[in-house]
N, C-alpha and C. Protein backbone atom coordinates (compact mmCIF):
# COMPACT_ATOMS: atom_id res chain seq x y z
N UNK A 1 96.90 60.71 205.84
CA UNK A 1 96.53 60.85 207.25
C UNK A 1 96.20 62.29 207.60
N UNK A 2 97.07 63.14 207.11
CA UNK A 2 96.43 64.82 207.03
C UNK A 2 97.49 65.86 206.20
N UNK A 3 97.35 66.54 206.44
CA UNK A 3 97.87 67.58 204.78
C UNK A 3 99.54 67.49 204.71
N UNK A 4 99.59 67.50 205.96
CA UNK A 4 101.01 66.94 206.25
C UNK A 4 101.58 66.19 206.18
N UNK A 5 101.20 64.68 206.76
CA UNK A 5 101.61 63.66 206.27
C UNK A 5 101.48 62.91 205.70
N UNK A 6 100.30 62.98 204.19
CA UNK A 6 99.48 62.23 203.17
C UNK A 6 99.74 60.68 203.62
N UNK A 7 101.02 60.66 203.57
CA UNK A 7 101.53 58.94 203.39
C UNK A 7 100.94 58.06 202.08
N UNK A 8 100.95 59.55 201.24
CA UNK A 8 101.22 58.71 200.09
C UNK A 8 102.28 60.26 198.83
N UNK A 9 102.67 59.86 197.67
CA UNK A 9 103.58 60.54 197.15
C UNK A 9 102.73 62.13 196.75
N UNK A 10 103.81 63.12 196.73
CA UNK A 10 102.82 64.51 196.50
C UNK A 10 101.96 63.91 195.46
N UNK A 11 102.66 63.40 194.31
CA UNK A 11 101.82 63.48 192.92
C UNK A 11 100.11 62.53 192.97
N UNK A 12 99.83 61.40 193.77
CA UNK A 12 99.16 60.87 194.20
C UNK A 12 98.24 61.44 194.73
N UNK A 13 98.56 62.21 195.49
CA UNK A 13 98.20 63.05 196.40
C UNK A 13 97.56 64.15 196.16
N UNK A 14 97.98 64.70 194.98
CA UNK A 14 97.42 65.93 194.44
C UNK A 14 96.39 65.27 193.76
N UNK A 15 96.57 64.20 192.76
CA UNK A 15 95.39 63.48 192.03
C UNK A 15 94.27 63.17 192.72
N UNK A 16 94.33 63.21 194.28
CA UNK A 16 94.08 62.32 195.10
C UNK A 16 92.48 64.02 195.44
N UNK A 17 93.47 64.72 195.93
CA UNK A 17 92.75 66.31 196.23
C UNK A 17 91.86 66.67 194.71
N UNK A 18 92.55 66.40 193.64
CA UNK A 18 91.88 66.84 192.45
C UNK A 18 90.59 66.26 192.35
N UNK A 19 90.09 65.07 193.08
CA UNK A 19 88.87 64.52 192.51
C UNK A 19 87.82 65.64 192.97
N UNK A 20 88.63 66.06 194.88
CA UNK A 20 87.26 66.67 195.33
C UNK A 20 87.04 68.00 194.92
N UNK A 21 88.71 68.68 193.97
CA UNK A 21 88.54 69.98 193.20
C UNK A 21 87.16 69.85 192.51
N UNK A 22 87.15 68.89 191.40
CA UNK A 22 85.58 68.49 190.66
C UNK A 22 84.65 68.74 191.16
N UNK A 23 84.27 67.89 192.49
CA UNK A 23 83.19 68.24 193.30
C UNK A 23 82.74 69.48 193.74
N UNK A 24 84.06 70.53 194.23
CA UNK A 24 83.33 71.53 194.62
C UNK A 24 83.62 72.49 193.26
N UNK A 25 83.85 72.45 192.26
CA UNK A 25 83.87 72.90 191.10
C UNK A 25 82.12 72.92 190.64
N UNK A 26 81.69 71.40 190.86
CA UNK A 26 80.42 71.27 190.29
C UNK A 26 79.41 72.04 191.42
N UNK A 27 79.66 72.10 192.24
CA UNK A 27 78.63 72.72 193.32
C UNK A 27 78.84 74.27 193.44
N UNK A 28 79.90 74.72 193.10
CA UNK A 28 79.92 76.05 192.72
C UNK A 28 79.56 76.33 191.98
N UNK A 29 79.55 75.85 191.06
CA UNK A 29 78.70 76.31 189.75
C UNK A 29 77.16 76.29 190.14
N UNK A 30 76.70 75.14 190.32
CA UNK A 30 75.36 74.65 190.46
C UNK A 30 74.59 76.03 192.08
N UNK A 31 75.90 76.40 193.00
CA UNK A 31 75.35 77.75 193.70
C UNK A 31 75.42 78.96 192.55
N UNK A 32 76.22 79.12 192.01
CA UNK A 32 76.14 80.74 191.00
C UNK A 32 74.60 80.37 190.30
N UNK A 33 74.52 79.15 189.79
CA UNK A 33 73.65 79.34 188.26
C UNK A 33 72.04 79.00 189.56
N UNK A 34 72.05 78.60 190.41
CA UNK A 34 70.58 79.06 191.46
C UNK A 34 70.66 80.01 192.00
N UNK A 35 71.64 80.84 191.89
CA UNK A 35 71.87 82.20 193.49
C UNK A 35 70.74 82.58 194.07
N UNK A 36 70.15 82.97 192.74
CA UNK A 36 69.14 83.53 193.22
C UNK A 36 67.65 83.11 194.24
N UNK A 37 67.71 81.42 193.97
CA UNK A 37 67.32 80.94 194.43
C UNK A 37 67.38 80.27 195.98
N UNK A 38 68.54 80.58 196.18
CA UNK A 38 69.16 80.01 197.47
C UNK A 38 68.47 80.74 198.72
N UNK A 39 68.13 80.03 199.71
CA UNK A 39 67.64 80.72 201.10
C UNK A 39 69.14 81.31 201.71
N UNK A 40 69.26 82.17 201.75
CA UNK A 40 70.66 82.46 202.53
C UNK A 40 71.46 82.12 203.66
N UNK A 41 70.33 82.54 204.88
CA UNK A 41 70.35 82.66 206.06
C UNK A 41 70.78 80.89 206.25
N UNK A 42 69.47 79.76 206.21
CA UNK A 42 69.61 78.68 206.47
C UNK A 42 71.11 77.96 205.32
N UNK A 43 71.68 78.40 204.72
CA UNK A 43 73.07 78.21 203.92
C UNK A 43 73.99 78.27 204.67
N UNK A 44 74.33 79.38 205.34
CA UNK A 44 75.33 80.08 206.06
C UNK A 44 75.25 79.29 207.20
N UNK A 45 74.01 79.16 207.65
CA UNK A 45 74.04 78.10 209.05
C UNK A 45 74.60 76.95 208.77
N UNK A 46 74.00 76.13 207.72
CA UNK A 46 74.35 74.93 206.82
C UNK A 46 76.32 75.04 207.14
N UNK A 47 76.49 75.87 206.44
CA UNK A 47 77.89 75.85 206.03
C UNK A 47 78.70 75.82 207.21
N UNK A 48 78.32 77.12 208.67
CA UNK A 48 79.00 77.02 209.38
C UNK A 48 78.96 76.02 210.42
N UNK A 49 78.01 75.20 210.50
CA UNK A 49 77.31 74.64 211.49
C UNK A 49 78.35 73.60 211.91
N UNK A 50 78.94 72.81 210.74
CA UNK A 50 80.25 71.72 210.48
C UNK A 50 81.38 72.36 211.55
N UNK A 51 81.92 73.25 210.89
CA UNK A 51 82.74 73.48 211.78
C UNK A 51 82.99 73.72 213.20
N UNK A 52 81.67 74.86 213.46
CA UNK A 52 81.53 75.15 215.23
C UNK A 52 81.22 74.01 215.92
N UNK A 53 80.72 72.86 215.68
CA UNK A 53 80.66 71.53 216.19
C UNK A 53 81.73 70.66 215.96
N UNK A 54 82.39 70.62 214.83
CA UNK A 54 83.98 69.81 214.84
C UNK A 54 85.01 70.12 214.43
N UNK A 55 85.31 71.23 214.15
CA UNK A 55 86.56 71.69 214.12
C UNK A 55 87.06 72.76 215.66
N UNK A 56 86.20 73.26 215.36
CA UNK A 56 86.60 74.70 216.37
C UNK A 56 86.71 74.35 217.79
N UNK A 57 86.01 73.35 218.35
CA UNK A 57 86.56 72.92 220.00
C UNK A 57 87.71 72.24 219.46
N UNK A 58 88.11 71.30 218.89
CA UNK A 58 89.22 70.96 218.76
C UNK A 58 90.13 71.48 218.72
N UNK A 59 90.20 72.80 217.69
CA UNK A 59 91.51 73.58 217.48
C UNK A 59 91.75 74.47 218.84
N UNK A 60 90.80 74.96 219.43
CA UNK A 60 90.64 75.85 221.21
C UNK A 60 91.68 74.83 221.57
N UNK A 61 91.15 73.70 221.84
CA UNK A 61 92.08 72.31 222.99
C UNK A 61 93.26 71.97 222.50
N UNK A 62 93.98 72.50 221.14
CA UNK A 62 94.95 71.86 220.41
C UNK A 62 95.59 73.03 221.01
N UNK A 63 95.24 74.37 220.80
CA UNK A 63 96.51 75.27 221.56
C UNK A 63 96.27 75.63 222.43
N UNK A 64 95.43 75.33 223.50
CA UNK A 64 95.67 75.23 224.93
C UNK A 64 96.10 74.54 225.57
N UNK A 65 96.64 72.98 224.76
CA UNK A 65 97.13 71.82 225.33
C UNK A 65 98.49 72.57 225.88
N UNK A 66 99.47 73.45 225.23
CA UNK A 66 100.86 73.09 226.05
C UNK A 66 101.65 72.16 225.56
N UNK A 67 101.55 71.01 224.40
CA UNK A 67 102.13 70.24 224.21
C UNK A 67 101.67 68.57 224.61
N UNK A 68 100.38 69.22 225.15
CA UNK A 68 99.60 67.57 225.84
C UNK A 68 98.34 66.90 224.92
N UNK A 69 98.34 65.61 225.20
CA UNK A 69 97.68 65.63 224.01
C UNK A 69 96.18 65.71 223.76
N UNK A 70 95.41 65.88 223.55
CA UNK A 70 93.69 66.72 223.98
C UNK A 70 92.84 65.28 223.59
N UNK A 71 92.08 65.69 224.16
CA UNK A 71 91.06 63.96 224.28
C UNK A 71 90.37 63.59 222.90
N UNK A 72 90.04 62.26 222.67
CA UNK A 72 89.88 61.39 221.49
C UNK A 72 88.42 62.06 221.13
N UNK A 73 87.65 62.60 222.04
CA UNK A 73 86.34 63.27 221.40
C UNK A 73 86.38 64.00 220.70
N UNK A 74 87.50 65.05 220.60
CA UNK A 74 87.82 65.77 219.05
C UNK A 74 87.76 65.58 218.06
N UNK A 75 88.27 64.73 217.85
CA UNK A 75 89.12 63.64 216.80
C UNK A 75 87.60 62.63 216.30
N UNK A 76 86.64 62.26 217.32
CA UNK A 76 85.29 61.88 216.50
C UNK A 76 84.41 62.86 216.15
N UNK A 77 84.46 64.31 217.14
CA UNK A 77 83.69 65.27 216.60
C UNK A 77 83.99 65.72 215.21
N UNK A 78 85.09 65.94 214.79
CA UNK A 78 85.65 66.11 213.38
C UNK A 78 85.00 65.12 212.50
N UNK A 79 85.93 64.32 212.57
CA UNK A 79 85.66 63.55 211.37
C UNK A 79 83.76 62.77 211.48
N UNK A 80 83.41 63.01 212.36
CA UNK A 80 81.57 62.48 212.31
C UNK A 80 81.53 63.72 211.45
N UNK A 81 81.89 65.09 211.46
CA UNK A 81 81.09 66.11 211.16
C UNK A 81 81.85 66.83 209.27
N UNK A 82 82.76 66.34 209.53
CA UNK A 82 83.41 66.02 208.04
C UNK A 82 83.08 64.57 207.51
N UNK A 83 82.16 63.91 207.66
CA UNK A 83 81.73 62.98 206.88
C UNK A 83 80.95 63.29 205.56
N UNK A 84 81.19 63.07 204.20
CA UNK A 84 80.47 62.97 203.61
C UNK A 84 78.70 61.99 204.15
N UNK A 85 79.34 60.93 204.40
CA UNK A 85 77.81 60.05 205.09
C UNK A 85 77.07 61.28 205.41
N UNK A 86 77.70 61.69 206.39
CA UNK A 86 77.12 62.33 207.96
C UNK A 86 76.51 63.54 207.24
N UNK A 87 76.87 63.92 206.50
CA UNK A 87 76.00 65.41 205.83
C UNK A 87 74.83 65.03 204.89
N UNK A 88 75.09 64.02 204.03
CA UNK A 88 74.30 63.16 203.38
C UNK A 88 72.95 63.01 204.37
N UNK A 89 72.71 62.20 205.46
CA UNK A 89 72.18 62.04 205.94
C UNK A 89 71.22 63.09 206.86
N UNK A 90 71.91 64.64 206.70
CA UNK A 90 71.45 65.92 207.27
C UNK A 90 70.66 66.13 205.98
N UNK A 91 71.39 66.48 205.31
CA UNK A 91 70.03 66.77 203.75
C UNK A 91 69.41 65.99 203.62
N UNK A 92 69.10 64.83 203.88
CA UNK A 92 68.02 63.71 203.22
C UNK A 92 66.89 64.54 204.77
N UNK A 93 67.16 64.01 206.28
CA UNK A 93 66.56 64.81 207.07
C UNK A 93 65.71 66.37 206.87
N UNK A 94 66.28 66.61 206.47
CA UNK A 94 66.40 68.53 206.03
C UNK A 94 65.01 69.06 205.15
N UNK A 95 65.61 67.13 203.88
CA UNK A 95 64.55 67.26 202.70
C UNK A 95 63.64 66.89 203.01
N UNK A 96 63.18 65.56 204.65
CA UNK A 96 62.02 65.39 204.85
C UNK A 96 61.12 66.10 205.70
N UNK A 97 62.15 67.30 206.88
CA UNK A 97 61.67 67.94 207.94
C UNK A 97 61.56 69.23 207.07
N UNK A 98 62.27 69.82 206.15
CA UNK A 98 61.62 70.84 206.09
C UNK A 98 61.70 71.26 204.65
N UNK A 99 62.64 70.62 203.50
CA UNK A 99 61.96 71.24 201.91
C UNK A 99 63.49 70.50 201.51
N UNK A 100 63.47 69.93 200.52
CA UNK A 100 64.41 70.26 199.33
C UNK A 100 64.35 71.56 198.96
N UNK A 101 66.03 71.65 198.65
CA UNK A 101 66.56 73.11 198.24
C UNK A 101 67.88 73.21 197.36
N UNK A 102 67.89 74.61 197.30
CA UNK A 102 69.75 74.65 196.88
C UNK A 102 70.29 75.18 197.99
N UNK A 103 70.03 75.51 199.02
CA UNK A 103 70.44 75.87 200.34
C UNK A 103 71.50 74.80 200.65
N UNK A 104 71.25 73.56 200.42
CA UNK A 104 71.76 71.95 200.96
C UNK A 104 72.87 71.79 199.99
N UNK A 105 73.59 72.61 198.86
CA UNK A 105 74.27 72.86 198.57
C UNK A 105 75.89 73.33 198.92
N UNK A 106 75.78 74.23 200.07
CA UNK A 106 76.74 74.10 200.88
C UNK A 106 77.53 73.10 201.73
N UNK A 107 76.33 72.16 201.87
CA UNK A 107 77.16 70.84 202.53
C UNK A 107 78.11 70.04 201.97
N UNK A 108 78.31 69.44 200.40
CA UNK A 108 79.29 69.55 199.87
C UNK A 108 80.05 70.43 199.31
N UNK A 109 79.82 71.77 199.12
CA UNK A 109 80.48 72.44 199.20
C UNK A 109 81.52 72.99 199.78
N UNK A 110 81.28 72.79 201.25
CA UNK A 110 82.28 73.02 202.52
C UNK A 110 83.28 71.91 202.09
N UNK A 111 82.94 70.54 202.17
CA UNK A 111 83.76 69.46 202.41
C UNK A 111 84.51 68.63 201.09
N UNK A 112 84.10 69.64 200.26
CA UNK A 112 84.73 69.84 199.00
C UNK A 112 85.90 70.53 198.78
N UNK A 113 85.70 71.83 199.53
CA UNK A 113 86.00 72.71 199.48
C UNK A 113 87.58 72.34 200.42
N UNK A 114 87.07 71.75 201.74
CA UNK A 114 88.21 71.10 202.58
C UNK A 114 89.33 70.59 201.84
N UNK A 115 89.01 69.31 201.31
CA UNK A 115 89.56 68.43 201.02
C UNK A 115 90.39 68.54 199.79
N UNK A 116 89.52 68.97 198.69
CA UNK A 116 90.62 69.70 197.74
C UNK A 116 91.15 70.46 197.61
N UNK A 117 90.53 71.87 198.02
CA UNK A 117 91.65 73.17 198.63
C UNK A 117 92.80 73.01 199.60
N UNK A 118 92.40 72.58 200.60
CA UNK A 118 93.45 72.60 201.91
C UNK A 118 93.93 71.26 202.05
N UNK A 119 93.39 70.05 201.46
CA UNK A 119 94.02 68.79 201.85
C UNK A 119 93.48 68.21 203.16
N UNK A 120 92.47 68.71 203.96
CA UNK A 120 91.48 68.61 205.15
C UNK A 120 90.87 66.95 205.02
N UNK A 121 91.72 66.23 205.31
CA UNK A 121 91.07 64.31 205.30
C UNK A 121 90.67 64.27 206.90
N UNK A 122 90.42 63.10 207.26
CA UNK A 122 89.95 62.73 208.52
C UNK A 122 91.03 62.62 209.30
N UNK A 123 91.16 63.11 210.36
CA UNK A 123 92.14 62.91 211.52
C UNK A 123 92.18 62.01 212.38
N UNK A 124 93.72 61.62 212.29
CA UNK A 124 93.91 59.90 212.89
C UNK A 124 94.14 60.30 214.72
N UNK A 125 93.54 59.47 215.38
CA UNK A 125 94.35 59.53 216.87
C UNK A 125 95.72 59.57 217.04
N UNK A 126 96.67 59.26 215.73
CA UNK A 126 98.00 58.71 216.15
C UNK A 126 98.38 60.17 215.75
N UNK A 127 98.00 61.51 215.04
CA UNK A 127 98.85 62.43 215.26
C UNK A 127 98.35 63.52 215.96
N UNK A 128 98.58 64.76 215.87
CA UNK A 128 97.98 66.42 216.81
C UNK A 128 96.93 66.55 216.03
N UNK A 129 96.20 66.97 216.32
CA UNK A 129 94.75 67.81 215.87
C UNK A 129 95.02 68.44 214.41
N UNK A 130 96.28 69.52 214.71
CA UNK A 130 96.97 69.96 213.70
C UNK A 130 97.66 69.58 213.06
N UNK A 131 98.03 69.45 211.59
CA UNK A 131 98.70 68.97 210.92
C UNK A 131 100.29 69.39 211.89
N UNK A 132 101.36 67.91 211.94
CA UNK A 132 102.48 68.62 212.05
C UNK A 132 103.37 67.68 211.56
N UNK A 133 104.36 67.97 210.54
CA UNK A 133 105.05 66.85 209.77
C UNK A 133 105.73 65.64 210.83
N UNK A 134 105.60 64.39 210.16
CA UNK A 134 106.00 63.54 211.02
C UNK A 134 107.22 63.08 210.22
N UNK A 135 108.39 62.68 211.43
CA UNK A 135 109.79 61.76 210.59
C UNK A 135 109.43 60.58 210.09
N UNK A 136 108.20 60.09 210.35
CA UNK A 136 108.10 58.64 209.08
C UNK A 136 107.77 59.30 207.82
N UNK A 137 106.68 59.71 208.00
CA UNK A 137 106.53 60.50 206.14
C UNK A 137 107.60 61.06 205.86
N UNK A 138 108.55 61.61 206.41
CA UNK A 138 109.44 62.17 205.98
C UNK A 138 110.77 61.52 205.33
N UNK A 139 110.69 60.18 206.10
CA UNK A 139 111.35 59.12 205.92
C UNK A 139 111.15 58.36 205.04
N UNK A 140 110.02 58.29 204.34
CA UNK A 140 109.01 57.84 203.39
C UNK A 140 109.03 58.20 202.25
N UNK A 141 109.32 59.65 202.50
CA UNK A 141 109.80 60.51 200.78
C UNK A 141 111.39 60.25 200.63
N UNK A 142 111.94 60.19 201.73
CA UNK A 142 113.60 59.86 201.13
C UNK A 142 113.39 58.69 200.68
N UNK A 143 113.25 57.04 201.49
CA UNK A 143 112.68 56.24 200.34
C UNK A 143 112.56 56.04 199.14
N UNK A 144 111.81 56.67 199.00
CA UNK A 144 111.21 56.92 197.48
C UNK A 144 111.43 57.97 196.55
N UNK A 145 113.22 58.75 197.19
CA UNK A 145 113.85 59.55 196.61
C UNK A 145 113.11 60.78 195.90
N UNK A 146 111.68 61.25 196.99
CA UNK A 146 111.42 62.43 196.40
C UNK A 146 111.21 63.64 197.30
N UNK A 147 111.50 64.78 196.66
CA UNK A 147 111.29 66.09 197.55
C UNK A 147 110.40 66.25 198.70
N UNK A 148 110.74 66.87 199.62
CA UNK A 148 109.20 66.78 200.48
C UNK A 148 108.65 68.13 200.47
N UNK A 149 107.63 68.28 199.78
CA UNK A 149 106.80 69.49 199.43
C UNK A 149 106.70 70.16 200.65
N UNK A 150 106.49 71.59 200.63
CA UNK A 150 105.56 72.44 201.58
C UNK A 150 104.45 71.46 202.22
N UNK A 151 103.63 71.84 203.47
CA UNK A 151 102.21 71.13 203.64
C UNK A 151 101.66 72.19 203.22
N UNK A 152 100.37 71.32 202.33
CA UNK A 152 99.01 72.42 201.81
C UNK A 152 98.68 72.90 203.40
N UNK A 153 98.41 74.26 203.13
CA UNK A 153 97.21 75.20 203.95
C UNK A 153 98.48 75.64 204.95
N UNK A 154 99.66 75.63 204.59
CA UNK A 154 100.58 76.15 205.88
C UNK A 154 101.58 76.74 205.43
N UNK A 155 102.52 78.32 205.31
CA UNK A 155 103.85 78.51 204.80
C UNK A 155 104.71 77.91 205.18
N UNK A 156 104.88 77.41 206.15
CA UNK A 156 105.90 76.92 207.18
C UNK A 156 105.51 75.19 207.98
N UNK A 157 106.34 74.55 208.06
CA UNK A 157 105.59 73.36 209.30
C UNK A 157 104.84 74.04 210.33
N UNK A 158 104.14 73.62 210.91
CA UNK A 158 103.78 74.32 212.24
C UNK A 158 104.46 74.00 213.25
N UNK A 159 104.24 74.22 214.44
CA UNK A 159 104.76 73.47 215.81
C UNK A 159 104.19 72.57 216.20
N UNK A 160 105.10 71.55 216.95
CA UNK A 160 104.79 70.25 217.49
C UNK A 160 104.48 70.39 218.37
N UNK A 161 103.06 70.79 219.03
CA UNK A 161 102.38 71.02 219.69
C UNK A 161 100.89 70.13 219.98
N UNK A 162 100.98 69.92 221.11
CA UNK A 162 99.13 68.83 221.29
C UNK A 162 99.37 67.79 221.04
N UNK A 163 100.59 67.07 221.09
CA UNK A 163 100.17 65.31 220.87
C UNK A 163 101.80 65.02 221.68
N UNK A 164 101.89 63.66 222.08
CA UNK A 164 102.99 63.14 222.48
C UNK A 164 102.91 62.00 221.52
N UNK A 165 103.98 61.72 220.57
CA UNK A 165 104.02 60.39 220.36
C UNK A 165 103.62 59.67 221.10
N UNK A 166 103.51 58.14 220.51
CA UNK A 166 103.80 57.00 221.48
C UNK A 166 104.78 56.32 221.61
N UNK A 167 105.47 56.53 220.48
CA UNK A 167 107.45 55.87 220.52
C UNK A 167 107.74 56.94 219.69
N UNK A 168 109.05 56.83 220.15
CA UNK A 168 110.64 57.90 219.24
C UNK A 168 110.42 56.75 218.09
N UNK A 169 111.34 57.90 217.25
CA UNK A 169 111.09 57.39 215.72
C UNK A 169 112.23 56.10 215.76
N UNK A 170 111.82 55.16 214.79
CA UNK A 170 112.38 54.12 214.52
C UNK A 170 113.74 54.53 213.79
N UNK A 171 115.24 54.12 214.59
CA UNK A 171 116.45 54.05 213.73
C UNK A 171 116.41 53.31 212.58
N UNK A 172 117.00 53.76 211.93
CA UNK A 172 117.08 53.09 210.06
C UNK A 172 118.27 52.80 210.36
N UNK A 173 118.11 51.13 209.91
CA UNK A 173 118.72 49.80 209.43
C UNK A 173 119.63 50.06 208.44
N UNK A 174 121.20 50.00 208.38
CA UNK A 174 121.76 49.87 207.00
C UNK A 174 121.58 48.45 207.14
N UNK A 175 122.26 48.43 205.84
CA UNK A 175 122.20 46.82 205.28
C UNK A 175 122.27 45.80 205.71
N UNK A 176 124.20 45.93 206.21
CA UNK A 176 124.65 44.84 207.47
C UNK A 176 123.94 44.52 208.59
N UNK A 177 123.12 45.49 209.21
CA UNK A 177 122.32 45.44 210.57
C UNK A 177 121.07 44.67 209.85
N UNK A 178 120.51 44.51 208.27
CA UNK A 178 119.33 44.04 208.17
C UNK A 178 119.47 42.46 207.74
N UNK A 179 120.93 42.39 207.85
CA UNK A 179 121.89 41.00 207.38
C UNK A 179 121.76 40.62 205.65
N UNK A 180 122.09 41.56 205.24
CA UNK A 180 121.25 42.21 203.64
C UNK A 180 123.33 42.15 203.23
N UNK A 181 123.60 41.36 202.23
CA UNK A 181 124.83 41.25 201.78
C UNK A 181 125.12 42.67 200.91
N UNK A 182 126.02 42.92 200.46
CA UNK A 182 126.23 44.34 199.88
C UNK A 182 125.71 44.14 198.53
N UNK A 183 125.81 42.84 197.60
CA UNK A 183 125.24 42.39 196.24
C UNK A 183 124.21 43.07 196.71
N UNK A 184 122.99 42.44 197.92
CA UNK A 184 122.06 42.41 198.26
C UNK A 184 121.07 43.57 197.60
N UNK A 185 122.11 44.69 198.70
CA UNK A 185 121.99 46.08 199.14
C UNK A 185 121.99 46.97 198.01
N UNK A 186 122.66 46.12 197.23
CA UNK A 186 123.07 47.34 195.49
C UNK A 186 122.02 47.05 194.73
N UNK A 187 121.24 45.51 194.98
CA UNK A 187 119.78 45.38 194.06
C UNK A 187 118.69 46.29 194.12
N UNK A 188 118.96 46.16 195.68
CA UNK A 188 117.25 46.77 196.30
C UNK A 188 117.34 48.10 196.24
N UNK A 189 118.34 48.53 196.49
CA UNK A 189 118.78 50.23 196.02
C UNK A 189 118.27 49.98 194.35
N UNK A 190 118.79 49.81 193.43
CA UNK A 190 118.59 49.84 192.03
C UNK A 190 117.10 49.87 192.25
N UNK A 191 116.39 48.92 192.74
CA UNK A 191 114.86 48.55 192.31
C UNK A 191 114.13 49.70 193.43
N UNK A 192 114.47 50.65 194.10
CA UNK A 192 113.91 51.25 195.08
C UNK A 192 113.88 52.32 193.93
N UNK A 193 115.15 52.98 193.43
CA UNK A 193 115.36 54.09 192.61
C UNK A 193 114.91 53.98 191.08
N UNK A 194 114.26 52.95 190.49
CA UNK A 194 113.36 52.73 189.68
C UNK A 194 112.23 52.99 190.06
N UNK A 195 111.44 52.53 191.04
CA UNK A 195 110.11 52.41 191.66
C UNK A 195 109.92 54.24 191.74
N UNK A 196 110.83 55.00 192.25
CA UNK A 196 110.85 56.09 192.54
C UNK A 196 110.70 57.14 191.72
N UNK A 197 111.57 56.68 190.61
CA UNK A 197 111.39 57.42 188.94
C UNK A 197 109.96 57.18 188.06
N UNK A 198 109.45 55.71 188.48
CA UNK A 198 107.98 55.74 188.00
C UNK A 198 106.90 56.32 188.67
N UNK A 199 107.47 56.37 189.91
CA UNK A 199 106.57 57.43 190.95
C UNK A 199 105.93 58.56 190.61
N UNK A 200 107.21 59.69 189.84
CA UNK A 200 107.46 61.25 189.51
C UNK A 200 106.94 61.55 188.36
């Protein structure tokens, strides 16, 4: 869901970031070995253009909120503008309005660059703009009896800032409350803490 709360296990997760390492691995290369060839100017636009249209009003409204939560047009300006599709469809444009290039290179590059460097996926309505750890993922790694990593792209959690839940976190059920006999309770523990070790 975002760097913070994958909602799925680190190790998954990292495999998960590693594909788009490749990607912008291959497009870095493929910018060094044209450099010379590259239009600059229209690159740099290319590159920044993503963000000043969907990231950057968002993040302004995320810490000016106060703790409130900033409107759902963010949240499509982003992710329309972090689309693979959506850039796809700018270079095919690009290539018919004005040239195939290596300029058009940067467009996966950026979102390459996102996703496997920083962990940068599409942002859900249900959390802040900003990554900020949530008690289900967190709840999610005890589960499944594993550490809960740092979040990529942050030393620290950040602050819970720009979003209100929509409910307090769900109390956890022991056994008796799930009408789960103690035999029950000692299986599903055993088979939880297996599942968990094949996880790691």
């Amino acid at each position: 869901m975002d760097q913070a709360n994958p909602f799925e296990t680190p190790r998954t997760y990292s495999l998960h970031r590693a594909e788009y390492l490749v990607g912008f691995a291959v497009t870095t290369g493929l910018m060094i070995a044209h450099f010379d060839e590259i239009r600059w100017l229209p690159a740099i636009a290319l590159f920044l253009y993503i963000d000043l249209i969907g990231y950057i009003p968002g993040a302004v409204a995320f810490r000016r909120s106060g703790g409130r939560p900033i409107h759902k047009a963010y949240y499509v300006l982003y992710n329309v503008m972090h689309s693979l599709i959506t850039q796809a469809a700018v270079a095919a444009l690009w290539c018919w309005l004005v040239k195939p290039e290596w300029a058009l290179l940067v467009l996966p590059f950026h979102l390459f660059g996102d996703r496997g460097l920083f962990g940068n996926f599409m942002k859900s309505f249900a959390l802040p703009f900003e990554p900020v750890r949530q008690p289900g993922y967190l709840r999610l790694l005890d589960d499944l009896g594993l550490a809960h990593p740092g979040p990529v792209g942050h030393v620290t959690d950040p602050v819970p800032r720009g979003h209100v839940p929509v409910r307090g976190p769900v109390p956890r059920a022991d056994a008796a409350a799930a009408g789960q006999a103690p035999e029950q309770a000692a299986v599903a523990g055993q088979s939880a803490a297996r599942q968990a070790e094949a996880l790691r």
